[in-house]
PDB file of N, CA and C in Angstrom:
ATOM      1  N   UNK A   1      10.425 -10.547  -6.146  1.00  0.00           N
ATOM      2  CA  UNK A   1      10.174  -9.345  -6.915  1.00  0.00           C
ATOM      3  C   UNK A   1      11.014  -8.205  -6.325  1.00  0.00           C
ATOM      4  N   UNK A   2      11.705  -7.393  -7.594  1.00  0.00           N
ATOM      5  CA  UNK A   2      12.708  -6.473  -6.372  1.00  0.00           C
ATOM      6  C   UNK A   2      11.584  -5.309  -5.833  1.00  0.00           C
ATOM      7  N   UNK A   3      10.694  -5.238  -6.618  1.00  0.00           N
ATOM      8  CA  UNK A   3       9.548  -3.808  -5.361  1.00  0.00           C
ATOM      9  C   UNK A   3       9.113  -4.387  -4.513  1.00  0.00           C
ATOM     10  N   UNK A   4       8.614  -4.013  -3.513  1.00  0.00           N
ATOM     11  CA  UNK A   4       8.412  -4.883  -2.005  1.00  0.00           C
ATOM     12  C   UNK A   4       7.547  -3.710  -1.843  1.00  0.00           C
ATOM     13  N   UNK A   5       5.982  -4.090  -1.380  1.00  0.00           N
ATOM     14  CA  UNK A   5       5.282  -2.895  -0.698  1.00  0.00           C
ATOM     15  C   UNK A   5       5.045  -3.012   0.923  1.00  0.00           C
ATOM     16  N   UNK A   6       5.519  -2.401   1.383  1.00  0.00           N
ATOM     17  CA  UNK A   6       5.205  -2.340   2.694  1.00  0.00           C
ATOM     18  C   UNK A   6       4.395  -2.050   3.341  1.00  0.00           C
ATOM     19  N   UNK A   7       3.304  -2.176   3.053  1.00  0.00           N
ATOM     20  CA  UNK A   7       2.030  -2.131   3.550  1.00  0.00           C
ATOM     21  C   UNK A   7       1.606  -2.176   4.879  1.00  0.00           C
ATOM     22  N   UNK A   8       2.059  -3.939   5.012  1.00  0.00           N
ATOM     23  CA  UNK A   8       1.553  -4.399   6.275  1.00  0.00           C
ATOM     24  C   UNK A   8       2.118  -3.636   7.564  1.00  0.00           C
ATOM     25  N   UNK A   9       3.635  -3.077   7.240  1.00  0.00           N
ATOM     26  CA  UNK A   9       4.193  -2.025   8.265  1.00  0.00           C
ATOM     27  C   UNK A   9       3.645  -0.890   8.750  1.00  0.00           C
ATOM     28  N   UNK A  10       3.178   0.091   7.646  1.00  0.00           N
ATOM     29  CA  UNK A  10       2.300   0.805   7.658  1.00  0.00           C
ATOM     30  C   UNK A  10       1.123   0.596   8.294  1.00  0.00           C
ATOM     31  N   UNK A  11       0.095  -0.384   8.140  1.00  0.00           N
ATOM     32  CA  UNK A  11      -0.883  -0.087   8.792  1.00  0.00           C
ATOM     33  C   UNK A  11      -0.584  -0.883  10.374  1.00  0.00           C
ATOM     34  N   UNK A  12       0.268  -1.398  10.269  1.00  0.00           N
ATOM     35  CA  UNK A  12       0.571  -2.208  11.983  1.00  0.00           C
ATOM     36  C   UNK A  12       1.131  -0.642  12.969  1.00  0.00           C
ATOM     37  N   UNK A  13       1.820   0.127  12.178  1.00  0.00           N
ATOM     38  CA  UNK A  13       2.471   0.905  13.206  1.00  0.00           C
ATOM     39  C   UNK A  13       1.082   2.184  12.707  1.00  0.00           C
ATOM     40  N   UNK A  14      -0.010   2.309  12.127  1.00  0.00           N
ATOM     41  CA  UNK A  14      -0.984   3.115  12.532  1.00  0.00           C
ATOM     42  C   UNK A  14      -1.941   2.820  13.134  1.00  0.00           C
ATOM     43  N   UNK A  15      -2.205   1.434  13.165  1.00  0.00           N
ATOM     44  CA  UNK A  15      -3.297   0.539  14.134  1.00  0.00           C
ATOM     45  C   UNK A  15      -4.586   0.701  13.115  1.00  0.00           C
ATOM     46  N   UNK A  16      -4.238   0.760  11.568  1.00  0.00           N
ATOM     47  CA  UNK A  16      -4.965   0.352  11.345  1.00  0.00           C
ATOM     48  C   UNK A  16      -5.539  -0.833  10.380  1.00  0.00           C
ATOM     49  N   UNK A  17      -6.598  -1.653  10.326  1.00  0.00           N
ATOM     50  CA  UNK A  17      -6.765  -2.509   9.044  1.00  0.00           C
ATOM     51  C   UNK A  17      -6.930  -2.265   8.324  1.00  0.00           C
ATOM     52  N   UNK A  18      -6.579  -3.641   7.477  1.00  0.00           N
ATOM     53  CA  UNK A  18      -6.992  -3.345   5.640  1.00  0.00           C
ATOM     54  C   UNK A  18      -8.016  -2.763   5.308  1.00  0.00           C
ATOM     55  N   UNK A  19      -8.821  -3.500   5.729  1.00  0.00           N
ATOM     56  CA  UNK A  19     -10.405  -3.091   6.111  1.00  0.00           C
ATOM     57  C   UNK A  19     -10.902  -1.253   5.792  1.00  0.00           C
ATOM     58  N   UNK A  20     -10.317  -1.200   6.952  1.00  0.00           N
ATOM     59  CA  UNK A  20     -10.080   0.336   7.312  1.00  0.00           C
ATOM     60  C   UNK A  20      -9.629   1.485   6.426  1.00  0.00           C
ATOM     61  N   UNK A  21      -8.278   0.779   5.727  1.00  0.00           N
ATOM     62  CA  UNK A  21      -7.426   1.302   4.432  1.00  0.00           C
ATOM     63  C   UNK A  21      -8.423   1.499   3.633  1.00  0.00           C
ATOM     64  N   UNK A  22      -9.255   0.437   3.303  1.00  0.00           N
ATOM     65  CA  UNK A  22      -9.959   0.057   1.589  1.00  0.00           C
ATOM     66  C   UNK A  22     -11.338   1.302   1.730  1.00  0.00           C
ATOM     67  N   UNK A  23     -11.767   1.474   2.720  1.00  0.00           N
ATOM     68  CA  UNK A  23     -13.005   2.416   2.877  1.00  0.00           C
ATOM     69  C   UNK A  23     -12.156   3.739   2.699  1.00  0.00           C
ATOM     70  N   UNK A  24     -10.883   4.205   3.272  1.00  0.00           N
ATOM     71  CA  UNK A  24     -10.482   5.485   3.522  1.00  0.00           C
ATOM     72  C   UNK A  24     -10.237   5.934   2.031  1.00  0.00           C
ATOM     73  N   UNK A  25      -9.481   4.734   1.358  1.00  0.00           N
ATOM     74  CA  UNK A  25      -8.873   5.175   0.243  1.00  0.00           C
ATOM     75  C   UNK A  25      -9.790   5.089  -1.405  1.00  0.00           C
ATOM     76  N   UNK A  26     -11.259   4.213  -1.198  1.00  0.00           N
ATOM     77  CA  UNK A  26     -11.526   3.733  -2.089  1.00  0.00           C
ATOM     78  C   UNK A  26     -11.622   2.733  -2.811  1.00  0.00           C
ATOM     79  N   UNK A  27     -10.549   1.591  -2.367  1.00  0.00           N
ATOM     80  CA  UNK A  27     -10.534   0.699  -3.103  1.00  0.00           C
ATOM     81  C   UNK A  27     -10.767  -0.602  -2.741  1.00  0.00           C
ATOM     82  N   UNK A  28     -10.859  -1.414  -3.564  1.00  0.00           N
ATOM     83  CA  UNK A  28     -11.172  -2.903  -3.071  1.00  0.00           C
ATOM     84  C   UNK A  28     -10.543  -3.281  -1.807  1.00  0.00           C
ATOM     85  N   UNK A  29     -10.896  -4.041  -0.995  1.00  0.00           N
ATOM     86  CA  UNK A  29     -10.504  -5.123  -0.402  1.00  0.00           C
ATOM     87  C   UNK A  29      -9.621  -6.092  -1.205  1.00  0.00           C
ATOM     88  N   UNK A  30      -9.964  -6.570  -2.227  1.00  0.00           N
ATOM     89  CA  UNK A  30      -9.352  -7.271  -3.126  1.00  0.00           C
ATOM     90  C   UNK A  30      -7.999  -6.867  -3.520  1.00  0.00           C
ATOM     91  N   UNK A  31      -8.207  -5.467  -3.888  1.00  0.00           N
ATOM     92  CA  UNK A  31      -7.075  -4.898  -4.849  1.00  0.00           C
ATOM     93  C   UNK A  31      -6.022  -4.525  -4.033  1.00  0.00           C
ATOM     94  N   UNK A  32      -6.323  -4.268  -2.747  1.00  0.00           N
ATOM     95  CA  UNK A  32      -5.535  -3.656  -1.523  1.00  0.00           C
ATOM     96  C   UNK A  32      -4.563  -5.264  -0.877  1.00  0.00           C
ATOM     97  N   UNK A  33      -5.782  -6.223  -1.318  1.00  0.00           N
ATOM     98  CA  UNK A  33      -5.060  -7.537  -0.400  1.00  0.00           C
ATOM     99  C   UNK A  33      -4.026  -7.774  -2.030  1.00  0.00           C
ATOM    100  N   UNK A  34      -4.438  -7.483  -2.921  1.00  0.00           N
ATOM    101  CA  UNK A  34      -3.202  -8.171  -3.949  1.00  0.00           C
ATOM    102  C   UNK A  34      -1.904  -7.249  -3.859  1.00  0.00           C
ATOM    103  N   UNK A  35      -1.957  -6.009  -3.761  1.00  0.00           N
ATOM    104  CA  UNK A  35      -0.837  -5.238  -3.450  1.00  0.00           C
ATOM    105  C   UNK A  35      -0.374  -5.102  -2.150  1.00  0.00           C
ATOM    106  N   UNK A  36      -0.973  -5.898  -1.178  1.00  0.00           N
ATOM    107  CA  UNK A  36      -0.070  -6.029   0.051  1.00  0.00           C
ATOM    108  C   UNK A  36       0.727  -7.156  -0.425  1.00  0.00           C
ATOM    109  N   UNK A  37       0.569  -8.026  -1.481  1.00  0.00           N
ATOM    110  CA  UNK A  37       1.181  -9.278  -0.889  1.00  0.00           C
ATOM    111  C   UNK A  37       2.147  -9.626  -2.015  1.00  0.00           C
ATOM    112  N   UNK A  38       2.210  -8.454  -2.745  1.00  0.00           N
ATOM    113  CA  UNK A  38       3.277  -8.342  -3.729  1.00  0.00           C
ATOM    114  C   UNK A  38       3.054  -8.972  -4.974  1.00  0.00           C
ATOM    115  N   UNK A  39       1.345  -8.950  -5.116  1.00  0.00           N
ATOM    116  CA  UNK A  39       1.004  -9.803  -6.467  1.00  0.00           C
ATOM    117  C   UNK A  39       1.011  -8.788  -7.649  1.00  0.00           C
ATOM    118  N   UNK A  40       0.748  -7.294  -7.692  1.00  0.00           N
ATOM    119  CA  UNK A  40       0.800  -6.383  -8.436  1.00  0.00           C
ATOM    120  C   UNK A  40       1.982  -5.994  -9.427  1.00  0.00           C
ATOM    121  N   UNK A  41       1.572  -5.982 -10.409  1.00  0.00           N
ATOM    122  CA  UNK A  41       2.382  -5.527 -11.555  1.00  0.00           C
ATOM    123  C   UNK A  41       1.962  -3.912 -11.780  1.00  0.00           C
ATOM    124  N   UNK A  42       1.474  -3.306 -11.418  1.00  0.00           N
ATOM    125  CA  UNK A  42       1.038  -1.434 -11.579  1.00  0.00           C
ATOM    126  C   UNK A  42       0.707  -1.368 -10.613  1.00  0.00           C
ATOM    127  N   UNK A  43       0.893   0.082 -10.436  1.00  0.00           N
ATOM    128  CA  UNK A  43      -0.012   0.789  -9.052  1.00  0.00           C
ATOM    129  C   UNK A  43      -0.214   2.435  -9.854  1.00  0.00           C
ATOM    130  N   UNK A  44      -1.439   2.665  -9.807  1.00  0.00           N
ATOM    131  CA  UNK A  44      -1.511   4.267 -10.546  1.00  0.00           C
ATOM    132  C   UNK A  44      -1.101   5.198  -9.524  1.00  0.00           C
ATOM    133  N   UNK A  45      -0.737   5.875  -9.575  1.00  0.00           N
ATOM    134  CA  UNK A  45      -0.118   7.307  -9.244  1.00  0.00           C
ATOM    135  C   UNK A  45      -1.748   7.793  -8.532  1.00  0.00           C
ATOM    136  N   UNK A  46      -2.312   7.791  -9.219  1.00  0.00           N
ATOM    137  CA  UNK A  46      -3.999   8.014  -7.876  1.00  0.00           C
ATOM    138  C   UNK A  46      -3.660   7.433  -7.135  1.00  0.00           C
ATOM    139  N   UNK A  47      -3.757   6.140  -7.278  1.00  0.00           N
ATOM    140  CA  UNK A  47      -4.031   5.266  -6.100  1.00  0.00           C
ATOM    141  C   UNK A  47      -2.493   5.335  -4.869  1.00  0.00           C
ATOM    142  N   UNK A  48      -1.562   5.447  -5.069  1.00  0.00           N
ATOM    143  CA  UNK A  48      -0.069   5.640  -4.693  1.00  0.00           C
ATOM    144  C   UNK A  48      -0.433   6.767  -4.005  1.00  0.00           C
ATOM    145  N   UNK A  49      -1.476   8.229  -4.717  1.00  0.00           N
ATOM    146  CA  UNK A  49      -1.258   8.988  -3.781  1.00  0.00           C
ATOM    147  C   UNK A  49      -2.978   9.445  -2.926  1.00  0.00           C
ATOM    148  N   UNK A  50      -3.365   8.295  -3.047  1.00  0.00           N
ATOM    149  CA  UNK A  50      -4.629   7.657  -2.001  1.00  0.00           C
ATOM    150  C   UNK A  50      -3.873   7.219  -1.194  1.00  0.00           C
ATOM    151  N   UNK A  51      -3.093   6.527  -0.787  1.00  0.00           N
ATOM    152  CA  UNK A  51      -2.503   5.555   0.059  1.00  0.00           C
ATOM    153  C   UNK A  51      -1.436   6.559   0.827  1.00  0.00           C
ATOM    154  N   UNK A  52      -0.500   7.382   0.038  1.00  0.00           N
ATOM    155  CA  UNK A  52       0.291   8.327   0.884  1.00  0.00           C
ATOM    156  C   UNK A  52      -0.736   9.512   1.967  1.00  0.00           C
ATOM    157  N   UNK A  53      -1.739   9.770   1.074  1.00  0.00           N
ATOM    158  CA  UNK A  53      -2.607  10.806   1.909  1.00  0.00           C
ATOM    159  C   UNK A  53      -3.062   9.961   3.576  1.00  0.00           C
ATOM    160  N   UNK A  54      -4.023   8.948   2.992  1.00  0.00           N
ATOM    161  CA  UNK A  54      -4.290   8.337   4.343  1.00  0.00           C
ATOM    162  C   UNK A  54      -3.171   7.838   5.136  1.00  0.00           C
ATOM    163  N   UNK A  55      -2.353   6.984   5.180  1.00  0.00           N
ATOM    164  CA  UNK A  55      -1.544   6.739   5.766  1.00  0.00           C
ATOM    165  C   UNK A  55      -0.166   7.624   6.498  1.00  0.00           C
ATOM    166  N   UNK A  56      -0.307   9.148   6.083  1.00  0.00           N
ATOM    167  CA  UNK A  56       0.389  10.171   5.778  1.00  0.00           C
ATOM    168  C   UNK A  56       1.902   9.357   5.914  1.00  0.00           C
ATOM    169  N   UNK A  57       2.126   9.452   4.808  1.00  0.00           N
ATOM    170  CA  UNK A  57       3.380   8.721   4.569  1.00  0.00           C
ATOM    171  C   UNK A  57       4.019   9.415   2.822  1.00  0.00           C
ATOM    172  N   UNK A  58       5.322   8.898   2.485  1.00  0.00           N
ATOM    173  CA  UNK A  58       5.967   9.485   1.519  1.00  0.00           C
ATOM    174  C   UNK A  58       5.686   8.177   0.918  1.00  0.00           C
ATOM    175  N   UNK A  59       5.796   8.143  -0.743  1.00  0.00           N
ATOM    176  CA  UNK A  59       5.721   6.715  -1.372  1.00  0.00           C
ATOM    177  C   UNK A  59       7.150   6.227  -1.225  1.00  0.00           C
ATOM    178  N   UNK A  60       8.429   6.525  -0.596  1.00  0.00           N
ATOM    179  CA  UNK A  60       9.045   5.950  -0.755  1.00  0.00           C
ATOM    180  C   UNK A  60       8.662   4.932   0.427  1.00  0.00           C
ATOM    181  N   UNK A  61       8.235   5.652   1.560  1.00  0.00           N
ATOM    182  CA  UNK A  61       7.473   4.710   2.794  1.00  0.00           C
ATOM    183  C   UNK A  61       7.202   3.260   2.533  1.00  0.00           C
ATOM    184  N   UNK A  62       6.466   3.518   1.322  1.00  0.00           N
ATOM    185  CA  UNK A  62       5.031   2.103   1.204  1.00  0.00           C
ATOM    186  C   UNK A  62       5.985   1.276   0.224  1.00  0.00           C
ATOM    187  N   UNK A  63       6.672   1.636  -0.812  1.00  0.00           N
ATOM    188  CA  UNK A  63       7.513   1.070  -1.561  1.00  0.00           C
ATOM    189  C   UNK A  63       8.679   1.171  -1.774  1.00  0.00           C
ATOM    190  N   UNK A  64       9.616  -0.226  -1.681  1.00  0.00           N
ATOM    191  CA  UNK A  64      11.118  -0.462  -1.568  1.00  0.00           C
ATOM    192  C   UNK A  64      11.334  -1.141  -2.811  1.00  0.00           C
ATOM    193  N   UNK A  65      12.892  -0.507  -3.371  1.00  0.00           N
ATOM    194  CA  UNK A  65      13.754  -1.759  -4.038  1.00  0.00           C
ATOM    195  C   UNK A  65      14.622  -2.434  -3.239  1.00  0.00           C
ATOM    196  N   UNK A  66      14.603  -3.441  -3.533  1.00  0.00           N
ATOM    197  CA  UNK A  66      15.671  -4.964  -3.254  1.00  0.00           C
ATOM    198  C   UNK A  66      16.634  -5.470  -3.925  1.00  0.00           C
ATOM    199  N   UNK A  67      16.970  -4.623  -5.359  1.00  0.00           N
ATOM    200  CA  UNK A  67      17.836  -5.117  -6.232  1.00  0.00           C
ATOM    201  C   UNK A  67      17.368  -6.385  -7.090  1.00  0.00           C
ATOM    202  N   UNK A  68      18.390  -7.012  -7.281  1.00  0.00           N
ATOM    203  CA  UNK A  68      18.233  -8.103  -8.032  1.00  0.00           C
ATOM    204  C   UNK A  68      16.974  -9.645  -7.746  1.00  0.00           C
TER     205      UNK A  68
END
């Protein structure tokens, strides 16, 4: 898939878990483990900027293109 979320970078270099993520931000466990692992087809703009707030990060941070 050329979007790549970088997730797992993010919370390795804040020390924190998914776990941790899903309470801060709101959302599933579930929904958090399908968009770490690049199963997601959407991400809402809430939730994109749930994830930039806690993690204090830019969305370009959490999400990359790869091209083709």
């Amino acid at each position: 898939m050329p979007v790549q979320v970088n997730l797992d970078e993010l919370l390795k270099a804040r020390g924190m878990s998914l776990t941790e993520l899903s309470e801060k931000v709101g959302l599933t466990l579930a929904n958090l483990s399908i968009l770490k692992t690049g199963k997601a087809k959407a991400i809402r703009f809430s939730t994109l900027e749930a994830l930039c707030r806690v993690l204090n990060c830019q969305p370009g941070d959490l999400l990359r293109y790869s091209g083709d």
